[in-house]
C-alpha atoms as a PDB file:
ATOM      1  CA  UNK A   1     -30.270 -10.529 -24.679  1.00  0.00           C
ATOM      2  CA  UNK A   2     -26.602 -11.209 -25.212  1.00  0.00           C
ATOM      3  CA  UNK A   3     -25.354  -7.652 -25.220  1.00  0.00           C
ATOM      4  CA  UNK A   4     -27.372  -7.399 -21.233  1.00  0.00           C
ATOM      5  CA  UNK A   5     -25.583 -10.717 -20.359  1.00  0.00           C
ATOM      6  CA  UNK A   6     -22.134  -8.757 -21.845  1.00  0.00           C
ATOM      7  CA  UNK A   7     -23.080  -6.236 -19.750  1.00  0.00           C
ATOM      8  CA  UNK A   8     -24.756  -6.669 -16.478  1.00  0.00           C
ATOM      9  CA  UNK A   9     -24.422  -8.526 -13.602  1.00  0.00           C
ATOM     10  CA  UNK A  10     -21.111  -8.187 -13.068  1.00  0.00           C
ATOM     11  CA  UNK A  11     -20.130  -9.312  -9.262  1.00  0.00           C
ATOM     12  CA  UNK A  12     -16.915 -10.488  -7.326  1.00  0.00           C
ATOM     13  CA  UNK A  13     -17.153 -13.767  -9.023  1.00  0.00           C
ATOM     14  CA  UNK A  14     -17.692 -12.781 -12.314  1.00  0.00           C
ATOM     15  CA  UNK A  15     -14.555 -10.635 -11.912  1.00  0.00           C
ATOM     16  CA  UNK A  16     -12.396 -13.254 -10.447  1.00  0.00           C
ATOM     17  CA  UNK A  17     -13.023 -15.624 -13.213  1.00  0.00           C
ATOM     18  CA  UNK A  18     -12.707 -13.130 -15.656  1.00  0.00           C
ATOM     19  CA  UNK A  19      -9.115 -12.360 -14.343  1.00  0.00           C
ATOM     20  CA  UNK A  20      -8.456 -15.825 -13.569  1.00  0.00           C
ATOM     21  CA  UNK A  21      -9.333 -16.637 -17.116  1.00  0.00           C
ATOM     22  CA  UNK A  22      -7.190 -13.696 -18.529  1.00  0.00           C
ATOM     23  CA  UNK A  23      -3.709 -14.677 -16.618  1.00  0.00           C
ATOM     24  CA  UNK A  24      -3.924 -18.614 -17.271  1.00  0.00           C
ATOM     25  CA  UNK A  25      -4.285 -17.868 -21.204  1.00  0.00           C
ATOM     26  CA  UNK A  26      -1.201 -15.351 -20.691  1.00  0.00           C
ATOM     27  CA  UNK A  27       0.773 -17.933 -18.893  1.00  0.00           C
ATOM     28  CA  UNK A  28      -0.545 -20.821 -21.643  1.00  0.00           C
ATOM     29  CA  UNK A  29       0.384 -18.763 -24.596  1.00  0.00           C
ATOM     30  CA  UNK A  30       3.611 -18.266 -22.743  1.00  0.00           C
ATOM     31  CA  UNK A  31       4.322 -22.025 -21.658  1.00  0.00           C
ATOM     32  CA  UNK A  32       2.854 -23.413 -25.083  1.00  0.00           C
ATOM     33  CA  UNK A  33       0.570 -25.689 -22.902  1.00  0.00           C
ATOM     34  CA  UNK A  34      -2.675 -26.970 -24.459  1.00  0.00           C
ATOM     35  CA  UNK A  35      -4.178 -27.906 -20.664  1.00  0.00           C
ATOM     36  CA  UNK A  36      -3.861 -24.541 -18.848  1.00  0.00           C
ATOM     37  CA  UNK A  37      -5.357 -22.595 -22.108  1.00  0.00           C
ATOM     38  CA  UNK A  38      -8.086 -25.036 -22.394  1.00  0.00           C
ATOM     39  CA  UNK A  39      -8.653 -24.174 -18.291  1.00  0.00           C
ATOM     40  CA  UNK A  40      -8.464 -20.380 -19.015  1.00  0.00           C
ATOM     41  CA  UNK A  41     -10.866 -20.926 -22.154  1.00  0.00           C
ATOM     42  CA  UNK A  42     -13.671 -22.165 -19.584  1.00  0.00           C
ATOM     43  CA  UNK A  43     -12.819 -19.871 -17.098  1.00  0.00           C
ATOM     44  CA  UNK A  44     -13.071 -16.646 -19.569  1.00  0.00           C
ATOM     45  CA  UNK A  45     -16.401 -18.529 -21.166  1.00  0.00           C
ATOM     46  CA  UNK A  46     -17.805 -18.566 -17.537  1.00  0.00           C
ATOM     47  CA  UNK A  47     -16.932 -15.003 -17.247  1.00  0.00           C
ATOM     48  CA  UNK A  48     -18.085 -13.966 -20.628  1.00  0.00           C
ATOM     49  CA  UNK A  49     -21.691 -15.321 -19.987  1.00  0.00           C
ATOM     50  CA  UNK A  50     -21.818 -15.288 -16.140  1.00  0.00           C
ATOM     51  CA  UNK A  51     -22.593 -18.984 -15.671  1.00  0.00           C
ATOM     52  CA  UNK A  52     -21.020 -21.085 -13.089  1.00  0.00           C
ATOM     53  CA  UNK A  53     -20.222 -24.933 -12.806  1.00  0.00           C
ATOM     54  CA  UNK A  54     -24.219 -25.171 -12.174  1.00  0.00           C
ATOM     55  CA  UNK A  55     -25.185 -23.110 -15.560  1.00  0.00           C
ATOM     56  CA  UNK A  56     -27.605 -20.201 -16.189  1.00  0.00           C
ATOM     57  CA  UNK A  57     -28.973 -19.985 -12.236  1.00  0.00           C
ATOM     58  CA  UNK A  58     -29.956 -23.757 -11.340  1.00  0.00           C
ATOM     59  CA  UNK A  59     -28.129 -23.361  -7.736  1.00  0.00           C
ATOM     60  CA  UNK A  60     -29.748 -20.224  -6.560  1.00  0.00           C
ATOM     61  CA  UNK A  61     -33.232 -19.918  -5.244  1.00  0.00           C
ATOM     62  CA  UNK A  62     -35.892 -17.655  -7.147  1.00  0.00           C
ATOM     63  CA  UNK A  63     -35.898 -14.194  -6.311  1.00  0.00           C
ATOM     64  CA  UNK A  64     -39.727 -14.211  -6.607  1.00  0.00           C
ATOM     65  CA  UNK A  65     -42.573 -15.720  -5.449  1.00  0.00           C
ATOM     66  CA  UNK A  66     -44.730 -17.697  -8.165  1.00  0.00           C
ATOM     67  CA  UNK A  67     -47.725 -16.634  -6.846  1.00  0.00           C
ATOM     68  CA  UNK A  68     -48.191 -13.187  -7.983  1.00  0.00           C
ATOM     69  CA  UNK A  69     -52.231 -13.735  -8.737  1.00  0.00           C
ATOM     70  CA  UNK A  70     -53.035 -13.859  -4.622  1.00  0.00           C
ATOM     71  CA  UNK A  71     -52.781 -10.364  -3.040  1.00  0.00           C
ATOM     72  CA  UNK A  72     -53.971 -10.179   0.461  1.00  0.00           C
ATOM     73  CA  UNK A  73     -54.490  -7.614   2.554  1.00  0.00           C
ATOM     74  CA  UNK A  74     -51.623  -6.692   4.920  1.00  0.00           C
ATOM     75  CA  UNK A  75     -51.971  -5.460   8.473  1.00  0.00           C
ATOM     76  CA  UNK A  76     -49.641  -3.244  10.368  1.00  0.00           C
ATOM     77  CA  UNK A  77     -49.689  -2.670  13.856  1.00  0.00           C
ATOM     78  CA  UNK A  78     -47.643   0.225  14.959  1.00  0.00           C
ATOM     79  CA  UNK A  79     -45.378  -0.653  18.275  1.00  0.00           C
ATOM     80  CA  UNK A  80     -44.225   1.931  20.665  1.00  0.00           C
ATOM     81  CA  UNK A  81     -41.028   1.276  22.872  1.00  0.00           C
ATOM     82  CA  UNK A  82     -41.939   2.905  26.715  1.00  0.00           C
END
């Protein structure tokens, strides 16, 4: 489970907090500040195990539908342009 999280899934976001993360603990190392590498730590922890400020997937809807157990029948009607 961990080494998919590592990974997969890895989007524009993902990225962007990954580099984010990467240059704020280069400049904190740099400037000895405690803040910014405390920022960069969450930012590269976010990256790391592609959460967000909402956790694991609360804020997105559910790519599929709970109701797997009623199958119907679908109809298809072929249309013709004149």
């Amino acid at each position: 489970m961990i080494k998919q999280t590592l990974f997969t899934g890895w989007h524009f976001m993902r990225w962007l907090r990954l580099g984010l993360g990467g240059l704020m603990a280069i400049q904190a190392v740099q400037n000895h500040d405690t803040l910014s590498g405390l920022i960069a730590a969450f930012f590269l922890f976010q990256a790391v195990t592609n959460t967000g400020c909402c956790s694991v997937n609360s804020c997105t809807a559910p790519a599929t539908k709970n109701n797997a157990d009623k199958i119907e029948d679908v109809e298809f009607e072929e249309v013709k342009t004149k």
